[in-house]
Protein backbone atom coordinates (compact mmCIF):
# COMPACT_ATOMS: atom_id res chain seq x y z
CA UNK A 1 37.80 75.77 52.29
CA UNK A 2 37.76 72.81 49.77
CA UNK A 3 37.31 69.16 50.58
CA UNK A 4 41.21 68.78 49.09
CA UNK A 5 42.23 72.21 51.35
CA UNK A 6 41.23 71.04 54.26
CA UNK A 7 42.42 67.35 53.98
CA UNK A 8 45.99 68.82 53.67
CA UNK A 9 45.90 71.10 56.78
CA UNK A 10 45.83 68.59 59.53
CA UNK A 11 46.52 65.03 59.90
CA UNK A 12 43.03 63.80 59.97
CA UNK A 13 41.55 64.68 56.72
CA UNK A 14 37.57 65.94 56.75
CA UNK A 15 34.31 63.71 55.73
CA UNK A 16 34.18 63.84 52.21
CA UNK A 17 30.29 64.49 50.97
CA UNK A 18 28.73 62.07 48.28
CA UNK A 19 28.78 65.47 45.90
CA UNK A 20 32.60 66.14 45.92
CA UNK A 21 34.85 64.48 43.47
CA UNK A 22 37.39 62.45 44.83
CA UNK A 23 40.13 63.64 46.81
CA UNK A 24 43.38 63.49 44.68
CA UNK A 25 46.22 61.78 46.51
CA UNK A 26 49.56 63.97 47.52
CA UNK A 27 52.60 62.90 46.03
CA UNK A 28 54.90 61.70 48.57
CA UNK A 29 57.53 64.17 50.40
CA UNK A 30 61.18 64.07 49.37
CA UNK A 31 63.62 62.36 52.32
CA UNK A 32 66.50 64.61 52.56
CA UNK A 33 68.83 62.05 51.01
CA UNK A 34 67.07 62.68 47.83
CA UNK A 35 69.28 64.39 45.13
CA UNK A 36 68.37 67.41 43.32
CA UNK A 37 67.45 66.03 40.04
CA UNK A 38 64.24 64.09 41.89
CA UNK A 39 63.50 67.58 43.81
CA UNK A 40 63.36 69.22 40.64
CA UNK A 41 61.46 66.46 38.69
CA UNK A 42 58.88 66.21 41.27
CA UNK A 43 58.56 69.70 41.11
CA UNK A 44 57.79 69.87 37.35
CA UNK A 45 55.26 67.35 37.71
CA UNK A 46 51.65 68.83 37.71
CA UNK A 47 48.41 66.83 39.12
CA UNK A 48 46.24 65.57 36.29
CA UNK A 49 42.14 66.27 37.48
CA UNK A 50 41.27 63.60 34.92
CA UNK A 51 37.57 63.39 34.48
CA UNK A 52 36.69 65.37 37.82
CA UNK A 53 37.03 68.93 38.80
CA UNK A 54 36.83 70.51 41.84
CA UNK A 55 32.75 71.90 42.45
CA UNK A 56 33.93 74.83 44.72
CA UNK A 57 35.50 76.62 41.42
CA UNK A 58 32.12 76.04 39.80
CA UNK A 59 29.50 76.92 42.03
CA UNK A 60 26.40 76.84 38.96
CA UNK A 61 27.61 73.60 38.84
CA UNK A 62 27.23 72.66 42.59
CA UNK A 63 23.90 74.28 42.49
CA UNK A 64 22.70 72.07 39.44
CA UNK A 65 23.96 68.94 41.19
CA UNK A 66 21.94 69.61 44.15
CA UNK A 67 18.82 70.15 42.28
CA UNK A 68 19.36 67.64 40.50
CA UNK A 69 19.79 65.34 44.17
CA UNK A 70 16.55 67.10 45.56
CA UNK A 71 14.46 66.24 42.31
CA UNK A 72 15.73 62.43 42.44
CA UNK A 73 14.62 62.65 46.01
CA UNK A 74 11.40 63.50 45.19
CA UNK A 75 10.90 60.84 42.52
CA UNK A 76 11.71 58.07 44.53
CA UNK A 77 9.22 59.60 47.06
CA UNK A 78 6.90 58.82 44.77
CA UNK A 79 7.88 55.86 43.52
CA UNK A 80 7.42 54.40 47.62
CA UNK A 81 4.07 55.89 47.08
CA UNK A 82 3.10 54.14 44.05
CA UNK A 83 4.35 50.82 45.07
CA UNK A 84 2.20 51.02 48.26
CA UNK A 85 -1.11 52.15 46.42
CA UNK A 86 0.06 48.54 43.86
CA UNK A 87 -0.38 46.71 47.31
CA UNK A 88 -3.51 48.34 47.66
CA UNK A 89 -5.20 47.33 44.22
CA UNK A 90 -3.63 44.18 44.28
CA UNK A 91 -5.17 43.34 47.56
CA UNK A 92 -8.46 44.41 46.28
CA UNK A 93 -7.89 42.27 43.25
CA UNK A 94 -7.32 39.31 45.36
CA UNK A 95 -10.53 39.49 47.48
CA UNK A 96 -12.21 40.09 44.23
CA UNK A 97 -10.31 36.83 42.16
CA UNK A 98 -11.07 34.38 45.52
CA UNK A 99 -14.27 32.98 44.53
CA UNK A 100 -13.42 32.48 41.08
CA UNK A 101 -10.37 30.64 42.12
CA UNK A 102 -12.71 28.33 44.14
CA UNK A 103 -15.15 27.19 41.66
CA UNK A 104 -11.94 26.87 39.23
CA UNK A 105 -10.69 24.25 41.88
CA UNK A 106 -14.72 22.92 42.08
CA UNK A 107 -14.39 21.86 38.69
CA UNK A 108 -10.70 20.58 38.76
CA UNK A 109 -11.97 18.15 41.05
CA UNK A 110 -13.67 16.56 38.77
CA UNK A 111 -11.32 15.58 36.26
CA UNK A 112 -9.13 12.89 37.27
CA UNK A 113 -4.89 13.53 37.72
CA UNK A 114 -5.42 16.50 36.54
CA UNK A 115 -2.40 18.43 38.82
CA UNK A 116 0.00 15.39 38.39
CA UNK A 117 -0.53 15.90 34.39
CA UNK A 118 -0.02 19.93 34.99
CA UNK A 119 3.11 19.16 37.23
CA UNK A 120 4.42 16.15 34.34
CA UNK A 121 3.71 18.62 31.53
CA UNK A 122 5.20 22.01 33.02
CA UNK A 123 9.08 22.13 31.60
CA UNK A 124 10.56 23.11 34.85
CA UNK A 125 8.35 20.87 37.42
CA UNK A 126 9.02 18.08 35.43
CA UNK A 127 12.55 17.89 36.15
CA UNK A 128 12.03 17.50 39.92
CA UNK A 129 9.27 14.48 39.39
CA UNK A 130 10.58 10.87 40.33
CA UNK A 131 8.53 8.02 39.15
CA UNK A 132 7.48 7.39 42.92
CA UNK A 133 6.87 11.67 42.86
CA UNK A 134 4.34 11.30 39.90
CA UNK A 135 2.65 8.20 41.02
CA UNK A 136 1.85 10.38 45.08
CA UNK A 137 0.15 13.31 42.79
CA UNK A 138 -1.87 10.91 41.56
CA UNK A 139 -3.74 11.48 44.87
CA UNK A 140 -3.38 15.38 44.41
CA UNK A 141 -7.06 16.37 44.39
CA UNK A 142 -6.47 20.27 45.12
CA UNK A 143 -3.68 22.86 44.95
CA UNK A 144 -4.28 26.54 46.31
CA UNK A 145 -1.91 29.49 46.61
CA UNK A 146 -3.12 31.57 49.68
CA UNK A 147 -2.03 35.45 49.90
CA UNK A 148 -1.61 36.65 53.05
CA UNK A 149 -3.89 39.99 54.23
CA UNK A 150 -0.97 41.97 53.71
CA UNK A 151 0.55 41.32 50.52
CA UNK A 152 4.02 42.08 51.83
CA UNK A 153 4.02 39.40 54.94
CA UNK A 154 3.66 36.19 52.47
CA UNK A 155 1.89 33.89 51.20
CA UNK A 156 0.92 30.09 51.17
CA UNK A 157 1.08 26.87 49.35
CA UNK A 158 -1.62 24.11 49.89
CA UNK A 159 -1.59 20.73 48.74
CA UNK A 160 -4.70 18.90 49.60
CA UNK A 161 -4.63 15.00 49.09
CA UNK A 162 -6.45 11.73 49.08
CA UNK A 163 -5.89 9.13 51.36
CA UNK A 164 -2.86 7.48 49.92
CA UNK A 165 -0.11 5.10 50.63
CA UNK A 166 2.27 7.28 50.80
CA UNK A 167 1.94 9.13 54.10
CA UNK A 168 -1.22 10.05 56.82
CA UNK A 169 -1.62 14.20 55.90
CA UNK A 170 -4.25 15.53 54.17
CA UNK A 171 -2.88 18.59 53.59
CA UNK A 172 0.66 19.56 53.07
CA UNK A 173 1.28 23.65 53.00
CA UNK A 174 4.53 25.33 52.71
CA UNK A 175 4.52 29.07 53.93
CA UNK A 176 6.43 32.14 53.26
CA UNK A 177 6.63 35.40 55.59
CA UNK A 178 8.81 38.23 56.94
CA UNK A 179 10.30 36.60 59.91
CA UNK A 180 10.75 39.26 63.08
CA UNK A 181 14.10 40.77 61.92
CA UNK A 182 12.62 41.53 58.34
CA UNK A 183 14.53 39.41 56.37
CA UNK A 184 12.03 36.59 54.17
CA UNK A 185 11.56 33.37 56.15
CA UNK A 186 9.66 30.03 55.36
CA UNK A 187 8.10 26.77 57.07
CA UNK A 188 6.28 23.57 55.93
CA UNK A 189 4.42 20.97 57.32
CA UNK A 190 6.14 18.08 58.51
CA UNK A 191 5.29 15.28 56.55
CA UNK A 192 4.02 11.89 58.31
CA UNK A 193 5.60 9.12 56.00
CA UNK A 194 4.24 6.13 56.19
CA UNK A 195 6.61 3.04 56.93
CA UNK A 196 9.47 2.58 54.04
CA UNK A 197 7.25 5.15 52.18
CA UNK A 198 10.04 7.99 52.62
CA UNK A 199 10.12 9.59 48.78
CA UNK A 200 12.42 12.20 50.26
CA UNK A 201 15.36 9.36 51.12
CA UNK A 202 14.68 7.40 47.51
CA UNK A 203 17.88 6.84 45.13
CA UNK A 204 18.40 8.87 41.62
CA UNK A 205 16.77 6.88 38.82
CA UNK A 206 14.66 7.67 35.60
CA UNK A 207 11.51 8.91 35.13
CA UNK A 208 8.72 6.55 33.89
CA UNK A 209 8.32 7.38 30.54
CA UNK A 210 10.62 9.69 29.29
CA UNK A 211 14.04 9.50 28.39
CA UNK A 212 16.08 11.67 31.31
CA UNK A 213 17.09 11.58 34.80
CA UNK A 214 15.22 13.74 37.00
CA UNK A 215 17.40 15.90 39.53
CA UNK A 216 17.90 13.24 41.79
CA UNK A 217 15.53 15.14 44.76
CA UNK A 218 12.22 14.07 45.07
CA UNK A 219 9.98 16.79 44.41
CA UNK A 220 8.25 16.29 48.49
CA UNK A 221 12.11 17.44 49.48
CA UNK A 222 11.20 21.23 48.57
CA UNK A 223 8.97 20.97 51.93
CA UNK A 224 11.56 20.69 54.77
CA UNK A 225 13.78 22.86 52.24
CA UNK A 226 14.52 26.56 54.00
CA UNK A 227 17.98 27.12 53.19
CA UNK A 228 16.98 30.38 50.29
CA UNK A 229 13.38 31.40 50.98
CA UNK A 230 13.93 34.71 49.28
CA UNK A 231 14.96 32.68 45.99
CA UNK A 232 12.81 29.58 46.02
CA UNK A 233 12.24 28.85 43.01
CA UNK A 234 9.42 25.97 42.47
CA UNK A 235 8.00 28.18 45.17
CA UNK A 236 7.78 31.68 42.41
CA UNK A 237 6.81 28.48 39.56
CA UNK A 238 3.88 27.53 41.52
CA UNK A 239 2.86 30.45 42.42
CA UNK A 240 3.48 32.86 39.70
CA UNK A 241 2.87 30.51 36.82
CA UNK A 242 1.30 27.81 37.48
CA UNK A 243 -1.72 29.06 39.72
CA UNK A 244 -2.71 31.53 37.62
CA UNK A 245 -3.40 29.23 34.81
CA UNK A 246 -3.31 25.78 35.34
CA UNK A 247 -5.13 24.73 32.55
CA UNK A 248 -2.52 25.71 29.71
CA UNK A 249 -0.09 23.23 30.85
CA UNK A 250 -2.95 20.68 31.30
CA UNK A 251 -4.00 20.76 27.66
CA UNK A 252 -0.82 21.77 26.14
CA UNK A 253 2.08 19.09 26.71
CA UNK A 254 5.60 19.92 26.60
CA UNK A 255 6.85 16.81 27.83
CA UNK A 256 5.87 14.38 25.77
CA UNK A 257 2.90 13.21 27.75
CA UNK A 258 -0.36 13.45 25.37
CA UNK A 259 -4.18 13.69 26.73
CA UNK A 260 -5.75 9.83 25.08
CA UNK A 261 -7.86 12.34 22.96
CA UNK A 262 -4.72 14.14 21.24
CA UNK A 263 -3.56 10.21 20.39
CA UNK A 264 -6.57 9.62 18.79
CA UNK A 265 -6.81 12.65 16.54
CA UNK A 266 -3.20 12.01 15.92
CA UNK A 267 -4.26 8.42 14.89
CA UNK A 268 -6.83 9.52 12.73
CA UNK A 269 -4.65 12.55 11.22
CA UNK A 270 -2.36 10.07 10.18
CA UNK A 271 -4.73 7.64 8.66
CA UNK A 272 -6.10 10.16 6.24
CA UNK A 273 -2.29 11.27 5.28
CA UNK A 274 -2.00 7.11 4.29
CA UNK A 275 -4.43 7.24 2.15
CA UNK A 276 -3.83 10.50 0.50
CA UNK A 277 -0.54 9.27 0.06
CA UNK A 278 -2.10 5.74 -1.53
CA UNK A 279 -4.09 7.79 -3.80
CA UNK A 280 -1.00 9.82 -5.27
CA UNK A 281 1.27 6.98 -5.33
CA UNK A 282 2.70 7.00 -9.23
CA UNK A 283 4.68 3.39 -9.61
CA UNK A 284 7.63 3.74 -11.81
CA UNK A 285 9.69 0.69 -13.27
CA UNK A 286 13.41 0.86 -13.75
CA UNK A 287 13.48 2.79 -16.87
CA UNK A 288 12.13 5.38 -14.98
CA UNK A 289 8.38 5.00 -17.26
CA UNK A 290 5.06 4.62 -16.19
CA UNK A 291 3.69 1.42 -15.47
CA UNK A 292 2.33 -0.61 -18.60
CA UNK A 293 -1.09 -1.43 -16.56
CA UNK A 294 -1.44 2.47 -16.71
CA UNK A 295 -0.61 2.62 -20.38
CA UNK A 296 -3.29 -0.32 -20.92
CA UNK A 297 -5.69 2.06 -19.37
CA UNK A 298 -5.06 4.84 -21.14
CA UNK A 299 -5.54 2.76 -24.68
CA UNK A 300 -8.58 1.18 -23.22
CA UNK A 301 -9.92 4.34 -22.93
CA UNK A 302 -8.33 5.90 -26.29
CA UNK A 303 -10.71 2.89 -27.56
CA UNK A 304 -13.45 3.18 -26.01
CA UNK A 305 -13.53 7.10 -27.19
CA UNK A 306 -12.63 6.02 -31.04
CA UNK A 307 -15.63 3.32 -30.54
CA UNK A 308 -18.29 6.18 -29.72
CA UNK A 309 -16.92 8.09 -32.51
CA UNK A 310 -17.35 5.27 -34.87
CA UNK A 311 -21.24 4.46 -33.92
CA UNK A 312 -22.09 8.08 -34.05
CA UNK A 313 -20.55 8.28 -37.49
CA UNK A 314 -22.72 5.07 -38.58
CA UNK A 315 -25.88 6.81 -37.41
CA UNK A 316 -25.28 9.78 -39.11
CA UNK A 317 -24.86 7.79 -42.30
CA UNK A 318 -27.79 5.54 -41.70
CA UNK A 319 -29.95 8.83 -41.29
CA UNK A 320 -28.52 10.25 -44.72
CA UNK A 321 -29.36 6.90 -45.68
CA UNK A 322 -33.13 7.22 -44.85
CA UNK A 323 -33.43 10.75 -46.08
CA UNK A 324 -32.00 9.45 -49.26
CA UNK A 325 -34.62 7.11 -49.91
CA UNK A 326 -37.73 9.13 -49.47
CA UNK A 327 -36.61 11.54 -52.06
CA UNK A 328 -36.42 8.49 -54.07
CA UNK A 329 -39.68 7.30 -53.14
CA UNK A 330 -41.10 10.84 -53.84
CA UNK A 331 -39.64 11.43 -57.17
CA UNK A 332 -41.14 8.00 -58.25
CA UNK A 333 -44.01 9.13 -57.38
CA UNK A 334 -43.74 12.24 -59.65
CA UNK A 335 -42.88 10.17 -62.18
CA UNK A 336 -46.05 8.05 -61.91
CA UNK A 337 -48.54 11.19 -61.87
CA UNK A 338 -47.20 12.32 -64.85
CA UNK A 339 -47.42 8.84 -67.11
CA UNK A 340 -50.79 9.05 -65.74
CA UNK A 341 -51.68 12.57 -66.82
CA UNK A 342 -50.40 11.73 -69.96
CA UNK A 343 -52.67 8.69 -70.79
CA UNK A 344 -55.66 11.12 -69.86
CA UNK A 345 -54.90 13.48 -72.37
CA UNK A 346 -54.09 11.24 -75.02
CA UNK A 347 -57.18 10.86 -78.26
């Protein structure tokens, strides 16, 4: 019997499995005050199957269908697999990354703001710093993300400070775990504000230095904030983005907010462009022409090229000159030995 047979035979109609198409709907019985014309209309009027047919008239169909169930059933069987043997490398990863992640935060330690600048220069984090925010990061000396044993029961945030006037903890760590029913939970430390130091009760106002309005939340607000743990966001920014590579939002600002060696090769950039520019500057008066004191140069020189040409010239005549006069000297000479030749001869 069909899924459509056997709703029709009783009043309750039978479960209908994920695999049958849907159950048509009857068309509704004629009262007896209903003329003849409607019985007969009705009656002409055949159900329209649409896009779905009934599987029991096909039964290669059926069959196909249900392999095609058990094979999808298999896949995600191994797709559970898989993502439990990620957990496993990733794990392994993370012992393996640990100590390199501590000497990374060794050496942080020794440059001076340098998590305030990474928060002031990351596009997103930005947004959330007051001026009051930026200046408490100031005494940021450490940041850590923490995974827990097993990958899939959380994770934590650490901020480790200075002393500072801002409030008595050294650390400050906001947490995020399974809580006992399943479903993703978080907690923070409670923070121990000193006296009117509250950043978390401070009024909307601009940003020191740039040209916006931050959120109007202080950034130490996320802490005591639980209301979404499955969708925290500066949460996923810190820890998928930010922790992994600190150092690219350190040395490349997006904000605005330039390292005092970036001014000075900026500085320097631009004084070389200044005097390239000096060099090719052509001065034009209103005529559009050149200016005369670069015509007078170019005659001076035209001169002093025609002046050269002119002593060469002379030399060159001055050495005809000479050459000119020996043969005169040397045919006089001739002349003389041969007057005297012809006095010896004569009786």
């Amino acid at each position: 019997m069909s899924a459509t047979e056997s709703a029709s035979s009783g009043p309750t109609p039978a479960k209908q499995s994920k695999m049958d198409p849907p159950i048509a709907a009857e068309p509704p019985v004629s009262s007896a005050g209903d003329n003849n014309e409607s019985n007969s209309a009705a009656a002409a009027v055949k159900p329209n199957p649409g896009l779905f047919t009934d599987l029991d008239d096909n039964p290669e169909t059926q069959i196909t269908l249900e392999d095609i169930d058990s094979c999808q059933n298999e896949i995600d069987a191994l797709n559970e697999q898989a993502s439990e043997e990620i957990l496993k490398v990733e794990q392994k990863f993370n012992k393996l990354r640990k100590p390199h992640f501590d000497r990374r935060n060794a050496l942080i330690q020794k440059i001076p703001n340098f998590w305030v600048c990474t928060f002031i220069n990351h596009p997103q984090m930005s947004a959330r710093l007051s001026e009051e925010d930026e200046e408490c990061l100031h005494y940021c000396k450490r940041i850590e993300v923490e995974e827990f044993e097993d990958i899939k029961s959380g994770y934590r945030i650490k901020f480790v400070f200075n002393e500072n006037p801002f409030f008595g903890n050294d650390i400050i760590y906001k947490e995020f775990h399974l809580s006992t029913t399943g479903e993703p939970a978080s907690q923070s430390t409670p923070i121990k504000w000193k006296p009117n130091m509250d950043l978390t009760t401070k009024n909307k106002g601009m940003v020191k230095g740039r040209k916006r309005t931050f959120d109007g939340e202080s950034f130490f607000s996320w802490f005591a904030d639980h209301t979404d743990p499955a969708n925290d966001e500066i949460a996923e920014v810190i820890k998928d983005d930010m922790w992994p590579n600190p150092l690219q939002y350190y040395l490349v600002p997006e904000n605005g907010v330039k390292l005092d060696s970036d001014e000075d090769l900026d500085d320097e950039d631009d004084y070389d462009d200044e005097e390239d520019d000096d060099e090719n500057v052509v001065v034009l008066d209103e005529d559009g022409e050149e200016d005369e004191d670069d015509e007078e140069e170019g005659d001076d020189d035209d001169d002093e090229l025609g002046d050269d040409a002119v002593l060469e010239e002379e030399e060159e005549e001055d050495l005809e000159g000479e050459e000119g006069d020996e043969d005169l000297e040397e045919g006089d000479e001739a002349e003389e030995g041969e007057d005297d030749d012809s006095k010896a001869s004569a009786p």
